[in-house]
N, C-alpha and C. Protein backbone atom coordinates (compact mmCIF):
# COMPACT_ATOMS: atom_id res chain seq x y z
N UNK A 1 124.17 56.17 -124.46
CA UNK A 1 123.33 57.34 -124.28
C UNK A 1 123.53 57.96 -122.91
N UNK A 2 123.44 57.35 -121.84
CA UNK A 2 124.05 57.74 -120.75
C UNK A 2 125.02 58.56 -120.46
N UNK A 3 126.26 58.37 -121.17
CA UNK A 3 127.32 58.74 -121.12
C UNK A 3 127.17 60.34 -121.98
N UNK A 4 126.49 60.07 -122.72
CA UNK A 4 126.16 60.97 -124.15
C UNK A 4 125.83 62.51 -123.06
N UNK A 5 124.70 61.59 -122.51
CA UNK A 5 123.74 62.81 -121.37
C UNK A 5 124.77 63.40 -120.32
N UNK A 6 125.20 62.37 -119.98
CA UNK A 6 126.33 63.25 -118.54
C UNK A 6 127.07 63.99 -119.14
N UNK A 7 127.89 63.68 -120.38
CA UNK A 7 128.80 64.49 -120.72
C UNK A 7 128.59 65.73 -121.64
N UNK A 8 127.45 65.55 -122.05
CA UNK A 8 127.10 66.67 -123.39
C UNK A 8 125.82 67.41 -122.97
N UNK A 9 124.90 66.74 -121.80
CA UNK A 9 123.59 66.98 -122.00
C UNK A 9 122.62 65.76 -123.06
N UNK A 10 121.40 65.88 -123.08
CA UNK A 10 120.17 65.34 -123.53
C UNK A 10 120.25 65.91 -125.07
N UNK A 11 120.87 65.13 -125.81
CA UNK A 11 120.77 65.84 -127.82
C UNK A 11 119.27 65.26 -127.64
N UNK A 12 118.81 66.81 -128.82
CA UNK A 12 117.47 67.02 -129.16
C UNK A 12 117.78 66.75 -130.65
N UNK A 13 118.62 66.56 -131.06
CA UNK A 13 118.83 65.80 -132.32
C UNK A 13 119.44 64.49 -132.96
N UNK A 14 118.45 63.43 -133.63
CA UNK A 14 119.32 62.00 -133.74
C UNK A 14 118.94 61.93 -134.81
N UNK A 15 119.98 61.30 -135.59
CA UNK A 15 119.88 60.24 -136.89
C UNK A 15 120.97 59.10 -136.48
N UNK A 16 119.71 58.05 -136.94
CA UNK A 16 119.98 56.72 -136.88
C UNK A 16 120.17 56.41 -138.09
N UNK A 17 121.81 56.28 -138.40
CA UNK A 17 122.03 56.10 -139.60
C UNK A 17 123.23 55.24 -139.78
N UNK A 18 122.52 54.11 -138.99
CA UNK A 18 123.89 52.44 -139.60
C UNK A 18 123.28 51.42 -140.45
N UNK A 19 123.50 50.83 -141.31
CA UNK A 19 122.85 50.04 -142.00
C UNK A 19 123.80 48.78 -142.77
N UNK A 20 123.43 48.03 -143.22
CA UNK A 20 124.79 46.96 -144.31
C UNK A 20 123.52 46.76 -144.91
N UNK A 21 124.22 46.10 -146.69
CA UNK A 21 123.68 45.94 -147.39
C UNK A 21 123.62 44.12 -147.35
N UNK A 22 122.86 43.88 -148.48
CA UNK A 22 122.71 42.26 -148.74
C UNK A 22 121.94 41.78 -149.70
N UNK A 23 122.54 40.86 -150.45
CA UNK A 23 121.86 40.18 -151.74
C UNK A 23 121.44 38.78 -151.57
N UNK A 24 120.79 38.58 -151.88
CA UNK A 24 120.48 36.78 -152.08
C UNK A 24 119.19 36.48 -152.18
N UNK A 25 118.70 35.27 -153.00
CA UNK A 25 117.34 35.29 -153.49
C UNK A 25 116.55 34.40 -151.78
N UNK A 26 115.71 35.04 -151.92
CA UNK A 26 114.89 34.28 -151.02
C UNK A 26 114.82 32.93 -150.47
N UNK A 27 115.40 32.46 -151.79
CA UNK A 27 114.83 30.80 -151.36
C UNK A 27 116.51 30.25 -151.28
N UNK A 28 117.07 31.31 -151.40
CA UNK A 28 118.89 31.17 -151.31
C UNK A 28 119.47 31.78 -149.98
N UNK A 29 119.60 32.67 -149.06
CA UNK A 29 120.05 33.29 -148.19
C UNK A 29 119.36 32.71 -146.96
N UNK A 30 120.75 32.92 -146.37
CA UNK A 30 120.85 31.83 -145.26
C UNK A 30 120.15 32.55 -143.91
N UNK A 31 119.46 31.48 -143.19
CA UNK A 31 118.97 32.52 -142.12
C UNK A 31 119.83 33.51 -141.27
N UNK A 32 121.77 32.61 -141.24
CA UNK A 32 122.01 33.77 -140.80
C UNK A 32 122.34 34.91 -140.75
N UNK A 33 122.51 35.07 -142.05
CA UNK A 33 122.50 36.25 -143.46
C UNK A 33 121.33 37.23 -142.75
N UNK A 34 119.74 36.83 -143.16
CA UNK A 34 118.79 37.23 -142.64
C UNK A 34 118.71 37.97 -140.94
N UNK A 35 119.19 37.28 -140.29
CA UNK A 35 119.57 37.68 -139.02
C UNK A 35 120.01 38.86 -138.88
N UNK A 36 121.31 39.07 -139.30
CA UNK A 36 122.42 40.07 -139.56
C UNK A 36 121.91 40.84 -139.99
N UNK A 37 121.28 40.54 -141.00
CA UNK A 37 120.52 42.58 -141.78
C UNK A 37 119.93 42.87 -140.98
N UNK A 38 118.74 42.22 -140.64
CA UNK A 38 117.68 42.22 -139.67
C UNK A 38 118.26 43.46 -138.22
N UNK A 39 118.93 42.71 -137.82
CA UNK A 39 119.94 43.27 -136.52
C UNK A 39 120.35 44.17 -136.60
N UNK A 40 120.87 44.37 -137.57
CA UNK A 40 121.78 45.61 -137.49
C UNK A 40 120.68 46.78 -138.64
N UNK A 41 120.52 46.97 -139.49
CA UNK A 41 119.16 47.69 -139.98
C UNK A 41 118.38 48.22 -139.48
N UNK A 42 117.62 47.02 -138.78
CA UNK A 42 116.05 47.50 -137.94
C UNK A 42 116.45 47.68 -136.52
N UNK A 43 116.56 46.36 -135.63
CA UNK A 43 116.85 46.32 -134.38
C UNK A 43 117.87 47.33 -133.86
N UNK A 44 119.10 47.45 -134.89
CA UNK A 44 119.73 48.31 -134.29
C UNK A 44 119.42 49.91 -134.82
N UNK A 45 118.68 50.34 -135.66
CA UNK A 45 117.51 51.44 -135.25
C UNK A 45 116.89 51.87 -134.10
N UNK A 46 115.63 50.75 -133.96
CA UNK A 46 114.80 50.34 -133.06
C UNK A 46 115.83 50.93 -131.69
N UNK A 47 116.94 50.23 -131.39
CA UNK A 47 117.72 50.50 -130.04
C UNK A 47 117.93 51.81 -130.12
N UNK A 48 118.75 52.35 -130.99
CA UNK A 48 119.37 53.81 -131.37
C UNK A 48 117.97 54.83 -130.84
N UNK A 49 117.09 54.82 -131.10
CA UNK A 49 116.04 55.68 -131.17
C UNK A 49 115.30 55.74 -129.92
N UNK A 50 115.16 54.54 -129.70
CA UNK A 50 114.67 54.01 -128.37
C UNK A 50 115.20 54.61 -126.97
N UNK A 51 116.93 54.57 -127.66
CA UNK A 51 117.32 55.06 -126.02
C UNK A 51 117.57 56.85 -126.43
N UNK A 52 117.50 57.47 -127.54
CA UNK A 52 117.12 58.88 -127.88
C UNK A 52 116.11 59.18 -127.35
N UNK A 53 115.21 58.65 -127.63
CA UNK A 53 113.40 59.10 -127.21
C UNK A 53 113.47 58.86 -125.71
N UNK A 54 114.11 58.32 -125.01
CA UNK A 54 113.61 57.81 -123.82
C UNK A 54 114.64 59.05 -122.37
N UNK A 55 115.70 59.61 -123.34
CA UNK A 55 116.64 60.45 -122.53
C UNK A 55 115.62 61.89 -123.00
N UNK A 56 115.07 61.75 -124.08
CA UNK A 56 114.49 63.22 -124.01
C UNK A 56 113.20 63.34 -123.00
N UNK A 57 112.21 61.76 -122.90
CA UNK A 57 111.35 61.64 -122.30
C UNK A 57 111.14 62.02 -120.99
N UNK A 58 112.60 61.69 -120.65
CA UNK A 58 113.06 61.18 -118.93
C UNK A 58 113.28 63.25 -118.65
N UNK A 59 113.68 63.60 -119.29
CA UNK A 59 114.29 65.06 -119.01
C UNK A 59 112.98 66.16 -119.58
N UNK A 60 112.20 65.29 -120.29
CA UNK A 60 111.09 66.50 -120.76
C UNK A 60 111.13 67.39 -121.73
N UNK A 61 111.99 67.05 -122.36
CA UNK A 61 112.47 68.05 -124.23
C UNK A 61 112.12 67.29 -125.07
N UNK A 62 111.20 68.07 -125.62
CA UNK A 62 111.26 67.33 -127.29
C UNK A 62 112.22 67.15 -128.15
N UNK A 63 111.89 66.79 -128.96
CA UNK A 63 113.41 66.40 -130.18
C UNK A 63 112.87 65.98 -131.49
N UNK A 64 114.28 66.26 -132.29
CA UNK A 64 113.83 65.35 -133.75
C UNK A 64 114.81 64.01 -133.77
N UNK A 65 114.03 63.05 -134.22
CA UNK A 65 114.89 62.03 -134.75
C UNK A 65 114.67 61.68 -135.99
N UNK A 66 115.75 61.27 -136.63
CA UNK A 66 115.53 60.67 -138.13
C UNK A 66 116.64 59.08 -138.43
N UNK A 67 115.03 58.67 -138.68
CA UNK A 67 115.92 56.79 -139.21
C UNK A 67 116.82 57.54 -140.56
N UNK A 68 117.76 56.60 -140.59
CA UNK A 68 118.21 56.48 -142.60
C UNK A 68 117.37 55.15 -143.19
N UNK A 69 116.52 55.14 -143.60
CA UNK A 69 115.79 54.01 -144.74
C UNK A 69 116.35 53.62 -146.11
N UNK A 70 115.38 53.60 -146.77
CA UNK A 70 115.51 53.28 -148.11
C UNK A 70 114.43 53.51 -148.87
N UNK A 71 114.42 53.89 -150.27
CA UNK A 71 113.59 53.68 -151.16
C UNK A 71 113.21 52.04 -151.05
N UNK A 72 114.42 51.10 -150.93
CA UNK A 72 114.19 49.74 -151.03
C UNK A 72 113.25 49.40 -149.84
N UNK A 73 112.90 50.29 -149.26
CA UNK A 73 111.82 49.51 -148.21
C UNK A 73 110.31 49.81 -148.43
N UNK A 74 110.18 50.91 -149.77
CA UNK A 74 109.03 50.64 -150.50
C UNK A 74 108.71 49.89 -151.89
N UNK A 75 110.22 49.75 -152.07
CA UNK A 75 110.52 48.97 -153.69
C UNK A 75 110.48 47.35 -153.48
N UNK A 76 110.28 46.65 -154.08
CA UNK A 76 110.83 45.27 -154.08
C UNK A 76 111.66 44.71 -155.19
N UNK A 77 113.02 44.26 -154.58
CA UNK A 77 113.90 44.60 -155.12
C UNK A 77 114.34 42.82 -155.59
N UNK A 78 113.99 42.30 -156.59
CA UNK A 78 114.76 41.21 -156.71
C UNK A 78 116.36 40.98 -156.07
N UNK A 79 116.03 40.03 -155.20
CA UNK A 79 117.39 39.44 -155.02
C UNK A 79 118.23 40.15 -153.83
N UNK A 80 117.53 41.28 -152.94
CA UNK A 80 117.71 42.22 -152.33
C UNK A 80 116.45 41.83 -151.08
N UNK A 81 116.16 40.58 -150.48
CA UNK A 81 114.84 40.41 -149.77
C UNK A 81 115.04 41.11 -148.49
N UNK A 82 116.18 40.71 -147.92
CA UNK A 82 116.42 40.75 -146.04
C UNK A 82 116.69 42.69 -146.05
N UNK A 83 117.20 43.16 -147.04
CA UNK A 83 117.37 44.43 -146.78
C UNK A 83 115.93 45.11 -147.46
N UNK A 84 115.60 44.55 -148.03
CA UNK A 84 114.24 45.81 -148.45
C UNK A 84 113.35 45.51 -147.13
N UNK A 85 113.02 44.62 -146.63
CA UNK A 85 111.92 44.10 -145.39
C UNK A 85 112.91 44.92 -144.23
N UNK A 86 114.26 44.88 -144.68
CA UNK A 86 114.65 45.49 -143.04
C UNK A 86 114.33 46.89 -143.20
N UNK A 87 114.73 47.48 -144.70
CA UNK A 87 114.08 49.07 -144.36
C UNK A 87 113.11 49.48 -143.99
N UNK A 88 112.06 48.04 -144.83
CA UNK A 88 110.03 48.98 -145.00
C UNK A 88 109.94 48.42 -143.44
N UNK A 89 111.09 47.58 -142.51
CA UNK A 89 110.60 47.78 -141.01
C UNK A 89 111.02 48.85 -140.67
N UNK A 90 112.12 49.49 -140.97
CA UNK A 90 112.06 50.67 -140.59
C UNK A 90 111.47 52.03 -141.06
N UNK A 91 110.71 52.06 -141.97
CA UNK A 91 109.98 52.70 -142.29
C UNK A 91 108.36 52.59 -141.20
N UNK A 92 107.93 51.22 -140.64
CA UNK A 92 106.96 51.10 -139.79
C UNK A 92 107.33 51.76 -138.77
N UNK A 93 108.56 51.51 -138.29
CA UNK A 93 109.20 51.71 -137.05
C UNK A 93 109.25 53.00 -136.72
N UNK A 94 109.66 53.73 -137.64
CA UNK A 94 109.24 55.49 -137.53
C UNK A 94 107.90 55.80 -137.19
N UNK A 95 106.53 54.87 -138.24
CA UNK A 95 105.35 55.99 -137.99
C UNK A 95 105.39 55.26 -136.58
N UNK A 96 105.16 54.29 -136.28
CA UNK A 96 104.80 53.46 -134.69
C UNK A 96 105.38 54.92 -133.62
N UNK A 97 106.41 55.12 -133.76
CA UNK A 97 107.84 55.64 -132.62
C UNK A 97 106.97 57.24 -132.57
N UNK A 98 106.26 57.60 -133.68
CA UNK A 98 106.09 58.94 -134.47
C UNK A 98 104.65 59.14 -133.48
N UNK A 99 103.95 58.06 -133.71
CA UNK A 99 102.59 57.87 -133.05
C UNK A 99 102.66 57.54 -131.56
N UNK A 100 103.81 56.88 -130.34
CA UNK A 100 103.81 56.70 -129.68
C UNK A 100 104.54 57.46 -128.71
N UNK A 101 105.60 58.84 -129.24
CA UNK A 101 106.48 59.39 -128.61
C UNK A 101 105.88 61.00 -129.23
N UNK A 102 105.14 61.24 -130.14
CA UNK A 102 104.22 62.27 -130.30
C UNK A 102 104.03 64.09 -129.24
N UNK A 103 103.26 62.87 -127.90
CA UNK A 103 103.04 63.46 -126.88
C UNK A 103 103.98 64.04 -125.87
N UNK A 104 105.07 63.02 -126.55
CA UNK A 104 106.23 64.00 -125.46
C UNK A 104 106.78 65.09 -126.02
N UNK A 105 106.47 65.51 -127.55
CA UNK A 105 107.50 66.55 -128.21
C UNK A 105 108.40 65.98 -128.99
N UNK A 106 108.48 64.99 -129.39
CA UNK A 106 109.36 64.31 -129.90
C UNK A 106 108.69 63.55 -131.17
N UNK A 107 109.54 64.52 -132.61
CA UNK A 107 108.75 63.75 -133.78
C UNK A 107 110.35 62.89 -134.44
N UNK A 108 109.65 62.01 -134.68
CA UNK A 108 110.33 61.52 -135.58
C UNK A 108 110.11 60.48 -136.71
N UNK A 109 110.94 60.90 -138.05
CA UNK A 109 110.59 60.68 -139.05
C UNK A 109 111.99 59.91 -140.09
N UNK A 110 111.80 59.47 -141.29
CA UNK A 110 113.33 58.79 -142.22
C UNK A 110 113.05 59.40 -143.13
N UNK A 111 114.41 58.91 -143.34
CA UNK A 111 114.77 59.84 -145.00
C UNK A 111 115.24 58.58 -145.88
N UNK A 112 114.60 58.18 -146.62
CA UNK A 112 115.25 57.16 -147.63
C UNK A 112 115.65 57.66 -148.71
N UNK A 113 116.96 57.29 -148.57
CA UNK A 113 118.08 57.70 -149.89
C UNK A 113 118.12 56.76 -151.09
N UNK A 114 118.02 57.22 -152.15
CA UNK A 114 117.86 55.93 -153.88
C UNK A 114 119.51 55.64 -153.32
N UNK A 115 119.60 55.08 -154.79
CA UNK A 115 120.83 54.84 -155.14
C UNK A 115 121.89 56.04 -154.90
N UNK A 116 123.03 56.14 -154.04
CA UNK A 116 123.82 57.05 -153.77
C UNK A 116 125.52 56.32 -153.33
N UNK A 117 126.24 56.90 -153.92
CA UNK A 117 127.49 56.48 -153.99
C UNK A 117 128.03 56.32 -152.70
N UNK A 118 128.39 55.15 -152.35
CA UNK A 118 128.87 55.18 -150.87
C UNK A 118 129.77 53.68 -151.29
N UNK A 119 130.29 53.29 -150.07
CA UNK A 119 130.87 52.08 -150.26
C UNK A 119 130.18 51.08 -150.72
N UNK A 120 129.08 50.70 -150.35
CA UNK A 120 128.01 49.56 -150.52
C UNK A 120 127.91 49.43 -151.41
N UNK A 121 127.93 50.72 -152.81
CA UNK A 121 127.37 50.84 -153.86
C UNK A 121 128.51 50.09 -155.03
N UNK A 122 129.53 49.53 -154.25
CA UNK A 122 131.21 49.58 -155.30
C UNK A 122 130.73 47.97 -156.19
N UNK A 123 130.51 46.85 -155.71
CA UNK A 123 130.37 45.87 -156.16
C UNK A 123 129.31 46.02 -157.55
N UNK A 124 128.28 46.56 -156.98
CA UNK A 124 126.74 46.59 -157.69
C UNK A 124 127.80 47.83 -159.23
N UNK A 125 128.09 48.75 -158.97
CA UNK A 125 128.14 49.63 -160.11
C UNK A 125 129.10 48.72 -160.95
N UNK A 126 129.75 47.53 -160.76
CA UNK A 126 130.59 46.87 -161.78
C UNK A 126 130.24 46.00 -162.56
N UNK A 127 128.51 46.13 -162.48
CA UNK A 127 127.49 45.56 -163.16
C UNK A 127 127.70 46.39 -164.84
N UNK A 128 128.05 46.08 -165.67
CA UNK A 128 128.11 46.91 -167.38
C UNK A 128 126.87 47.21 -167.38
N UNK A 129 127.09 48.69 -167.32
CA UNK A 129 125.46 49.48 -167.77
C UNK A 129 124.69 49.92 -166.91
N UNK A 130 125.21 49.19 -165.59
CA UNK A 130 124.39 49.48 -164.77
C UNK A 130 123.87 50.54 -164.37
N UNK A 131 124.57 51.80 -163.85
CA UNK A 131 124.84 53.00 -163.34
C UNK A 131 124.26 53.70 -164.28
N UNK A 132 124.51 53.48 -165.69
CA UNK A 132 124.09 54.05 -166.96
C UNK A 132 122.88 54.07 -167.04
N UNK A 133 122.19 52.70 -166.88
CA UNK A 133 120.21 52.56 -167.00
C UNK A 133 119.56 53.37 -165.56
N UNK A 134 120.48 53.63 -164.21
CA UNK A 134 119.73 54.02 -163.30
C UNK A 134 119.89 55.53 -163.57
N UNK A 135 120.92 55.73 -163.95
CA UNK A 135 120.76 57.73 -164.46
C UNK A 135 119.96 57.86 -164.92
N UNK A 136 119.57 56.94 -166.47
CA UNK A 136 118.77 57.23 -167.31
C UNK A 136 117.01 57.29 -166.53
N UNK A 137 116.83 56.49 -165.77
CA UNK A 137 115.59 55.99 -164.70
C UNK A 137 115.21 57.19 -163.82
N UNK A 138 116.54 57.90 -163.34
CA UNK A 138 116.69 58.74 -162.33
C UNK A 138 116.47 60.13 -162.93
N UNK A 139 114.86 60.83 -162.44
CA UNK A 139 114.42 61.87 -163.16
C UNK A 139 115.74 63.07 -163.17
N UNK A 140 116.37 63.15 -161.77
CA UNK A 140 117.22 64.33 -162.02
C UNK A 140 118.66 63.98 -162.79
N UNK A 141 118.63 62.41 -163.19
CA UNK A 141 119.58 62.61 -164.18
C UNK A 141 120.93 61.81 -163.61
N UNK A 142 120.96 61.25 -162.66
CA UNK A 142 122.64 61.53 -161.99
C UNK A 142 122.24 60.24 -160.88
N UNK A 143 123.87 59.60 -160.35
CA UNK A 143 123.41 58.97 -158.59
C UNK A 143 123.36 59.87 -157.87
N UNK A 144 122.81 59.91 -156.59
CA UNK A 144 122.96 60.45 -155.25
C UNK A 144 124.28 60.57 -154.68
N UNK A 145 124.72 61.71 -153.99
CA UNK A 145 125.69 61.76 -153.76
C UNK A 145 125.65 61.70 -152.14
N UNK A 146 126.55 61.56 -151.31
CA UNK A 146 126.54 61.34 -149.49
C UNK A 146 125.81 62.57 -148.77
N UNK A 147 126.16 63.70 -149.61
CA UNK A 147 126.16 65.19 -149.42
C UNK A 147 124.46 65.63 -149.49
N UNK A 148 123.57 65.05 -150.71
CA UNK A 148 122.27 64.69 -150.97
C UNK A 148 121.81 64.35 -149.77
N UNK A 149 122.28 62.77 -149.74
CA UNK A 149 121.18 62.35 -148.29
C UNK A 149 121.41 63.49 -147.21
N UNK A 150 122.50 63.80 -146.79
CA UNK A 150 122.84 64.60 -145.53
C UNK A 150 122.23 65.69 -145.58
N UNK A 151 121.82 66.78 -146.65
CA UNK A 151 121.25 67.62 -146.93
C UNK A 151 119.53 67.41 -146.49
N UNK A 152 119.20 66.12 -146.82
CA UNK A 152 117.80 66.03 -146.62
C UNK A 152 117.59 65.89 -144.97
N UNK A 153 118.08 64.90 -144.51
CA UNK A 153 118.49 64.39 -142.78
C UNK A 153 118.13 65.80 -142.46
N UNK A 154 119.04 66.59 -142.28
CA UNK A 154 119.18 67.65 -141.79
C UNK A 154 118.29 68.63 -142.15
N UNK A 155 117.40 68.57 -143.18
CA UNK A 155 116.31 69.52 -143.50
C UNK A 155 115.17 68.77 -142.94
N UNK A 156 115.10 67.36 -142.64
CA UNK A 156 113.93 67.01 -141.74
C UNK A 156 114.12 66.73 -140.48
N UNK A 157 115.64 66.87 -139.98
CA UNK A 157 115.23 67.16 -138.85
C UNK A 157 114.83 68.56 -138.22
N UNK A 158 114.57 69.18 -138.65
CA UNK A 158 114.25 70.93 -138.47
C UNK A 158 112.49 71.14 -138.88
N UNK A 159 112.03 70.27 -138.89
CA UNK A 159 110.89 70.41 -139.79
C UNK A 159 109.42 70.45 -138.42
N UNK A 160 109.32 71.35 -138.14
CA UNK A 160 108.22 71.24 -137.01
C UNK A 160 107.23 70.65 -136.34
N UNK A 161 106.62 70.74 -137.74
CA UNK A 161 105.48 69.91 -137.96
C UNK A 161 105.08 68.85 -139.54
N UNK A 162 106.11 67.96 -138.81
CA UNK A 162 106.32 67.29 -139.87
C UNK A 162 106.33 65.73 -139.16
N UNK A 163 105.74 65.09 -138.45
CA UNK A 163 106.24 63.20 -137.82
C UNK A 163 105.65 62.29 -138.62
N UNK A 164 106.17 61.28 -138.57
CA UNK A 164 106.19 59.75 -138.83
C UNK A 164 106.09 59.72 -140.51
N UNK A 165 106.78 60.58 -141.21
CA UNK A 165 106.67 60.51 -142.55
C UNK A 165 108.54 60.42 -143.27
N UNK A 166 108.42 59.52 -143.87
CA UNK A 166 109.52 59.06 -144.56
C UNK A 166 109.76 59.87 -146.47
N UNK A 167 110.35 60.46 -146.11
CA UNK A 167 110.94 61.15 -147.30
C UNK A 167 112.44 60.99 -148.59
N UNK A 168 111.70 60.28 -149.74
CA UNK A 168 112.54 59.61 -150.27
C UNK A 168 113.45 61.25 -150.66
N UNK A 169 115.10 60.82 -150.69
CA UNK A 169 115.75 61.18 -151.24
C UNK A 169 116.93 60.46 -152.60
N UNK A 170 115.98 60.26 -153.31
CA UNK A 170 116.49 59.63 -154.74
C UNK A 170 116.77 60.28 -156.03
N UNK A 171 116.46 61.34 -156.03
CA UNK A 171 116.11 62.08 -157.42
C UNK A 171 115.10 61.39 -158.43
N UNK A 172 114.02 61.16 -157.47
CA UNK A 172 113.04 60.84 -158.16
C UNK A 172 112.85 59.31 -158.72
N UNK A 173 114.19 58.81 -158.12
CA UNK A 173 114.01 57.34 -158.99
C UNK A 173 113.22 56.30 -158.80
N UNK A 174 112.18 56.79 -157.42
CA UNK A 174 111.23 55.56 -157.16
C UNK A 174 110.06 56.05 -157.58
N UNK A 175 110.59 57.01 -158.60
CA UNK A 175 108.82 57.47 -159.44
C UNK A 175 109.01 56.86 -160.69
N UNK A 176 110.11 56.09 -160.95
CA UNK A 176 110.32 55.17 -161.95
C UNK A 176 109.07 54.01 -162.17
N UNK A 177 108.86 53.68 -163.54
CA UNK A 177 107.79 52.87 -163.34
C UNK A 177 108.32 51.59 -164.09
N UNK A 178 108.93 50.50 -164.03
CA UNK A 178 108.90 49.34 -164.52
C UNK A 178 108.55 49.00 -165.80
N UNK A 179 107.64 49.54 -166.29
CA UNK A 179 106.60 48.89 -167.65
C UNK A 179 107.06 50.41 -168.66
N UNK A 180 107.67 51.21 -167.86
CA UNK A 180 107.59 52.32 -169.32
C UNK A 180 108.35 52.28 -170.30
N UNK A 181 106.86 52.32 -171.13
CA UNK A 181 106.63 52.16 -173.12
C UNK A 181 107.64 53.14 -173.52
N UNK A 182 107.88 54.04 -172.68
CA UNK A 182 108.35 55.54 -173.25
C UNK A 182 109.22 55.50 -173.14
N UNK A 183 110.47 54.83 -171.97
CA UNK A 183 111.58 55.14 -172.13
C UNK A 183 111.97 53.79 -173.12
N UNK A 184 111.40 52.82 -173.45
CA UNK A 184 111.90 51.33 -174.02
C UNK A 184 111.83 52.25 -175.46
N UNK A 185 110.58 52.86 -176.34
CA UNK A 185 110.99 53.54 -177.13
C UNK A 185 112.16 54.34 -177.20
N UNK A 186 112.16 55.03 -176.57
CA UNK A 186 113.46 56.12 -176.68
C UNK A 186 115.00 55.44 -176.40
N UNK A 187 114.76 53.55 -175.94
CA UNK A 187 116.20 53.65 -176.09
C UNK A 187 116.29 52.76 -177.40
N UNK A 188 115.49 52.17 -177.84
CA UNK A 188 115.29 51.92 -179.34
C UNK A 188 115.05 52.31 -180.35
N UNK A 189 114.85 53.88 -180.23
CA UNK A 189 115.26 54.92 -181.04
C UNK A 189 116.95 55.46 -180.82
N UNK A 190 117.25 55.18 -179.88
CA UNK A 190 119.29 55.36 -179.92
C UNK A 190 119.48 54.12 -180.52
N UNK A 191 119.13 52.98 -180.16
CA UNK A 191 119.78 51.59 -180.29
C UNK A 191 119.48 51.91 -182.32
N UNK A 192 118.62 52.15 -182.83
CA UNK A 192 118.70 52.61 -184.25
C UNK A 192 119.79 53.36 -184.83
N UNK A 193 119.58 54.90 -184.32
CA UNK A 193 120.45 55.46 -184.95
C UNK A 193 121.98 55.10 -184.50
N UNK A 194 122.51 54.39 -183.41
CA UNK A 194 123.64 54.24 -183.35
C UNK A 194 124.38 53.16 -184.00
N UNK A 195 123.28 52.61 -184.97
CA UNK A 195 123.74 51.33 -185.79
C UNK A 195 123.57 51.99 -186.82
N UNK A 196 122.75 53.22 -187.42
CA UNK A 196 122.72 53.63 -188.42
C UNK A 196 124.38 54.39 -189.31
């Protein structure tokens, strides 16, 4: 950040947007598995933002910042523990940063992206069907594309009066509900006629 400031000036605009993914059941993943998400997820958020907020502080400009989250940090995601806890910390970590850096002019807020095609996503889609049941889940129909999340980032960081609020960008898929009667009918009304 230092370097950032001497050479460019004080950016009034950040997204903190590094993250790795990770699977393993709770009572399976190794602490230093846990560590690693942890670190690099949250902590290395936490740092990213920290030394943003603190160059705008030091110079007296407000700014926007925006974490990248997750839907998974309001979802609980079987088998997915160390990364859903590292997002919904970074989801805390925003309102805290939102509520404590406020007064200087400086809001900042995340954007949690659903399911969206990126590298992370290559292993998981070679699941049969997989991709198929989350379209179907996913009100607008489709995955997220890189272009999606970036679109949103960039529409909240512009947003005035808008801090410490996390804005899913999923196409709706964490309005998905688990138990619905309605879509289990409707795919057992295909699973009929396609045997018919």
């Amino acid at each position: 950040m230092e370097q950032t400031v001497r050479e460019h000036g004080v950016p009034t605009r950040i997204v903190a947007c590094a993250g790795i993914g990770s699977s393993g059941l709770l009572l399976k993943i190794p602490p230093a598995e846990w560590d690693r998400v942890l670190s690099v997820n949250l902590t290395g958020t936490w740092l990213t933002i920290r030394a943003a907020a603190q160059a705008m502080v030091d110079a007296r400009v407000g700014g926007s910042i925006v974490a990248v989250s997750s839907i998974s940090g309001t979802l609980a995601d079987r088998d997915m523990g160390a990364y859903c806890v590292s997002k919904a910390g970074v989801d805390m970590l925003v309102k805290i940063a939102a509520q404590e850096w406020g007064g200087y002019g400086v809001r900042v807020n995340a954007v949690g992206p659903g399911v969206t095609r990126t590298p992370m996503l290559t292993d998981a889609a070679r699941l049969p069907g997989w991709v198929d049941g989350l379209c179907e889940r996913t009100p607008l129909g489709r995955l997220g594309e890189a272009d999606d999340v970036a679109g949103a980032i960039v529409g909240v960081l512009e947003l005035e009066w808008v801090t410490g609020q996390i804005v899913h960008a999923d196409g709706g898929l964490a309005l998905h509900s688990p138990i619905d009667p309605y879509g289990q009918m409707q795919r057992v009304m295909r699973n009929q006629e396609g045997s018919s």
